[in-house]
Protein backbone atom coordinates (compact mmCIF):
# COMPACT_ATOMS: atom_id res chain seq x y z
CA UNK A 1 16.21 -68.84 -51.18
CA UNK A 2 18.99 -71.50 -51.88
CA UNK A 3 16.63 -74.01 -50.01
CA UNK A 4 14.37 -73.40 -52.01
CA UNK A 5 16.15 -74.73 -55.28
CA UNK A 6 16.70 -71.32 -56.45
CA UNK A 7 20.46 -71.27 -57.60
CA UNK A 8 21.71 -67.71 -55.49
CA UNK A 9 25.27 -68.71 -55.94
CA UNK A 10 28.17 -65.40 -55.97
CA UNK A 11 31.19 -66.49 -56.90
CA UNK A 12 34.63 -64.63 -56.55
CA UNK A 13 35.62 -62.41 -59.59
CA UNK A 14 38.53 -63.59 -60.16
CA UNK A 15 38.86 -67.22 -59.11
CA UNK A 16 34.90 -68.52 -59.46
CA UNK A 17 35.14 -70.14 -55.90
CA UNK A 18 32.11 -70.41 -54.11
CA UNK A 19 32.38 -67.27 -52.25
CA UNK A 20 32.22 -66.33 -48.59
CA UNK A 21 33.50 -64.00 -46.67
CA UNK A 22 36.51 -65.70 -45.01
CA UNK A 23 37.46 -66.60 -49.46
CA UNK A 24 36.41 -62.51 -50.02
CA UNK A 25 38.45 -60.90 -47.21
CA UNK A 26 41.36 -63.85 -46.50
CA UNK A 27 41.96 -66.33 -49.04
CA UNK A 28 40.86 -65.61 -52.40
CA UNK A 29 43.42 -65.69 -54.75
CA UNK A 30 43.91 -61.65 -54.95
CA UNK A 31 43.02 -61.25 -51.54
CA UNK A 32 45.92 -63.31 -49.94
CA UNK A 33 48.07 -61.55 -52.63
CA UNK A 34 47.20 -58.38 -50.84
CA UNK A 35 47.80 -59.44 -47.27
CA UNK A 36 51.02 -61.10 -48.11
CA UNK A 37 52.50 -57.93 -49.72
CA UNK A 38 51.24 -55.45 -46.94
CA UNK A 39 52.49 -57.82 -44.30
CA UNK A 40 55.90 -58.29 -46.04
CA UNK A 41 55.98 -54.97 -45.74
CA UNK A 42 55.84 -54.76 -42.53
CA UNK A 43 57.79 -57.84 -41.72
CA UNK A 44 54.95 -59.37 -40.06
CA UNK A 45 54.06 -63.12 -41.02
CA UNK A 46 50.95 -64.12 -42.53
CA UNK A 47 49.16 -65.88 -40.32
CA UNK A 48 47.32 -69.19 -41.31
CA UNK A 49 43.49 -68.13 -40.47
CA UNK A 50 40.11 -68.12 -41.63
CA UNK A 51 39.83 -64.95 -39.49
CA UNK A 52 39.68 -61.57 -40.34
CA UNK A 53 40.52 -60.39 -36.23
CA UNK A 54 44.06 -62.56 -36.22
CA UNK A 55 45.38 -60.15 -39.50
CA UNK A 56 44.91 -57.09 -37.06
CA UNK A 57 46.17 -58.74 -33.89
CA UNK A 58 49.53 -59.98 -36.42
CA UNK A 59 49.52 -56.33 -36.91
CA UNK A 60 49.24 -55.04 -33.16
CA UNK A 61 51.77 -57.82 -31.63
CA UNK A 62 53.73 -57.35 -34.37
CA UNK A 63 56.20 -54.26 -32.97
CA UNK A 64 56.77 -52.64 -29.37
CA UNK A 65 55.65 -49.27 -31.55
CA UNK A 66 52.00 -49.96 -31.95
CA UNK A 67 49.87 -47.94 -30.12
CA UNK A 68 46.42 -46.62 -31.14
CA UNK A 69 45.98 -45.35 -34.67
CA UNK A 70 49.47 -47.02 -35.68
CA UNK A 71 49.56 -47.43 -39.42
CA UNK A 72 50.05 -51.79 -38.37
CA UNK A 73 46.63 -51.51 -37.37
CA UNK A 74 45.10 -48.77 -39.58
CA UNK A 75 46.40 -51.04 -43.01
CA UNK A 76 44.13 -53.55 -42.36
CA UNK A 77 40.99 -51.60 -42.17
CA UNK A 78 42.31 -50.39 -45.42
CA UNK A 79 42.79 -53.22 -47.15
CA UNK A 80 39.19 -54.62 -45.91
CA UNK A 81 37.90 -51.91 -47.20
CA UNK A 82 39.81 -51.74 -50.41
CA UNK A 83 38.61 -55.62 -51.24
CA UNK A 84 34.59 -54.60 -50.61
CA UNK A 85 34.98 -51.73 -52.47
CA UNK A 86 36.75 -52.96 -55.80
CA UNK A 87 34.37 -56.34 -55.13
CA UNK A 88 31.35 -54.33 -55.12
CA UNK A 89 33.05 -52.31 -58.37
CA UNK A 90 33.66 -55.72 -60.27
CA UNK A 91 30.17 -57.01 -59.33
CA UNK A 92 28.17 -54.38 -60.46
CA UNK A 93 30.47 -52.90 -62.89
CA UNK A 94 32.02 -55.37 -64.58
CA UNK A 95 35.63 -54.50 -63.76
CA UNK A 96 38.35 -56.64 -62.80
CA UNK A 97 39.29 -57.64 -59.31
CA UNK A 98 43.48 -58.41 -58.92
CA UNK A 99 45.81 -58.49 -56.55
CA UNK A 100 47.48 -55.02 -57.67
CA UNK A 101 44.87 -52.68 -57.99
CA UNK A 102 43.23 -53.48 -54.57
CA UNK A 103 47.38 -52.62 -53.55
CA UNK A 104 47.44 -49.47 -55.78
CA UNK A 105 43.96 -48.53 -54.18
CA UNK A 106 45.19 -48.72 -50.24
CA UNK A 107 48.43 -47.11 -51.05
CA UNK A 108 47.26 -44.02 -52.62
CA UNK A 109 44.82 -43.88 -50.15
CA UNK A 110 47.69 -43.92 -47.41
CA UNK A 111 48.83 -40.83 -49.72
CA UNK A 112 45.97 -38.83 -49.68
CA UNK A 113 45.94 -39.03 -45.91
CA UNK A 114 49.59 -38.05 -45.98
CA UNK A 115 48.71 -34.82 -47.61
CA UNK A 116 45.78 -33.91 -46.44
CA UNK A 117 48.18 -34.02 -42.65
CA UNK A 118 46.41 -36.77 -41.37
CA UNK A 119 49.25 -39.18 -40.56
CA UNK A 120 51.49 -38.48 -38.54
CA UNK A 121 55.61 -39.39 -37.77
CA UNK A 122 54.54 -41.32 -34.19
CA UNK A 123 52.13 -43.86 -36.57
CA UNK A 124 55.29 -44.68 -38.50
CA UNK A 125 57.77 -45.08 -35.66
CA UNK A 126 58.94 -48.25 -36.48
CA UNK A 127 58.67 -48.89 -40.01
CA UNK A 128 59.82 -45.40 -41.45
CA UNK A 129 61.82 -46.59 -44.40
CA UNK A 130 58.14 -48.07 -45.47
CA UNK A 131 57.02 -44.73 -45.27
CA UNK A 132 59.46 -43.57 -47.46
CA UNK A 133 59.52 -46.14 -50.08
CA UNK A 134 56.05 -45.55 -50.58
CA UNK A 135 56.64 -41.38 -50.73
CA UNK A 136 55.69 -40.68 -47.47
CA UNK A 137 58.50 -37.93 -45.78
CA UNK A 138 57.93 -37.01 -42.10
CA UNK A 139 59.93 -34.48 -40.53
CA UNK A 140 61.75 -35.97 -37.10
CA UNK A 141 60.79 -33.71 -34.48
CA UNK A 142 64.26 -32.37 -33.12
CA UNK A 143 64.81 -33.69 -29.33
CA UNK A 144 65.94 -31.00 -27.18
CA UNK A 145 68.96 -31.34 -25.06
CA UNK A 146 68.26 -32.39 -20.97
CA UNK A 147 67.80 -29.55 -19.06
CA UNK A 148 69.08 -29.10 -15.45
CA UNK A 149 66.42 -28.06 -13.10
CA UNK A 150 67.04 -28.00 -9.58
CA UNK A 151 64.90 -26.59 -6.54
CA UNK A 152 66.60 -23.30 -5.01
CA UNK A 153 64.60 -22.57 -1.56
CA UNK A 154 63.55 -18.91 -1.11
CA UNK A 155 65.47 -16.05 0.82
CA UNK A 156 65.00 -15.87 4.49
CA UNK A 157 61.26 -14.49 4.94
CA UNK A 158 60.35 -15.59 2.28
CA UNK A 159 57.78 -18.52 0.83
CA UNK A 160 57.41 -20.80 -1.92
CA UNK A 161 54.11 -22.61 -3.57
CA UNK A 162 54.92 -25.59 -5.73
CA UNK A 163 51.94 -26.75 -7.21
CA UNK A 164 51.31 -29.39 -9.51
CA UNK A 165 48.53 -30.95 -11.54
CA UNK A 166 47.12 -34.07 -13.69
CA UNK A 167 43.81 -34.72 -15.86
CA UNK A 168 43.25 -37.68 -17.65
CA UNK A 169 41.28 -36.25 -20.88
CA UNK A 170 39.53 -32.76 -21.09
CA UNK A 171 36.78 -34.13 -19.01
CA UNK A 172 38.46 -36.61 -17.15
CA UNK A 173 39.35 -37.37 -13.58
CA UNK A 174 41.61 -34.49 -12.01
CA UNK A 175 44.07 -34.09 -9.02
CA UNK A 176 45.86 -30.88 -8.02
CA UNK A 177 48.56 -30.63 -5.19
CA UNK A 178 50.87 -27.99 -3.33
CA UNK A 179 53.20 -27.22 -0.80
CA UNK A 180 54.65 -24.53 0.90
CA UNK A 181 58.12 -24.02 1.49
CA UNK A 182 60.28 -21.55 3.88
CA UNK A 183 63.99 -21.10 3.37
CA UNK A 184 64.60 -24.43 5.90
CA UNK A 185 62.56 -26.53 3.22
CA UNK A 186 59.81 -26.91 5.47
């Protein structure tokens, strides 16, 4: 329709840039406002990028402690979908869009998910004092001292069946093995 001389233009709510999405999700003025504080966060620098897949691999190379569902990679999805949301708010709504209540927005969000039991301590790993700055209190599971095992053969007459076993997922692949032992170890 913009071909066509019909002036379509959406501009950003809070700077009037000619929007796209690389200005909506990266570098609009409240946008890059957000990623710089959840990144300083998490120590992680801001990468210089038009896009939106280098912000989650900053977040996933970012510590040794990432693994899947790690908060480094779940705080971009939030803030992504913090910005659409609050956009979509100021658009038809008439609100405002800012730096600090797209922030408010993905942190009590991280809350609610903290009480509802749906984060966990492993997610946190490495940046725990962020956790607790922003309320968040996990409860260190307690390691449990080394325990000795050793293999004692059986009595004279006597045999053993160690077994063991391995699955990879409910319905993955399986292996089982076993061996029996006399009192000579063979």
């Amino acid at each position: 329709m913009r071909e066509k001389g019909l002036p379509i233009v959406s501009q950003c709510p809070c700077c009037f840039h000619k929007e796209n999405v690389s200005h909506l999700f990266l570098q609009g003025v409240a946008t890059r406002g957000v990623w710089e504080y959840f990144l300083a966060q998490f120590n992680i620098s801001l990468p210089n990028t038009t896009y939106l897949q280098h912000m989650f691999r900053a977040g996933r190379s970012s510590s040794p402690f990432v693994g899947h569902g790690g908060i480094r990679l779940l705080i971009p999805t939030f803030i992504l979908w913090f910005i659409w949301e609050i956009w979509n708010e100021v658009k038809h709504n008439h609100g405002r869009f800012t730096t600090n209540k797209i922030i408010r927005r993905v942190r009590e969000y991280i809350g609610l998910l903290y009480h509802a039991h749906r984060l966990r301590f492993e997610q946190w790993r490495s940046k725990l004092d962020v956790a607790q700055a922003w309320g968040i209190f996990f409860i260190q599971p307690r390691l449990s001292k080394p325990k000795v095992v050793r293999w004692v053969p059986p009595d004279m007459g006597w045999y053993k069946l160690n077994t063991i076993g391995a699955a990879n997922g409910n319905l993955g692949i399986a292996s089982a093995g076993d061996l029996f032992w006399d009192h000579r170890r063979g």
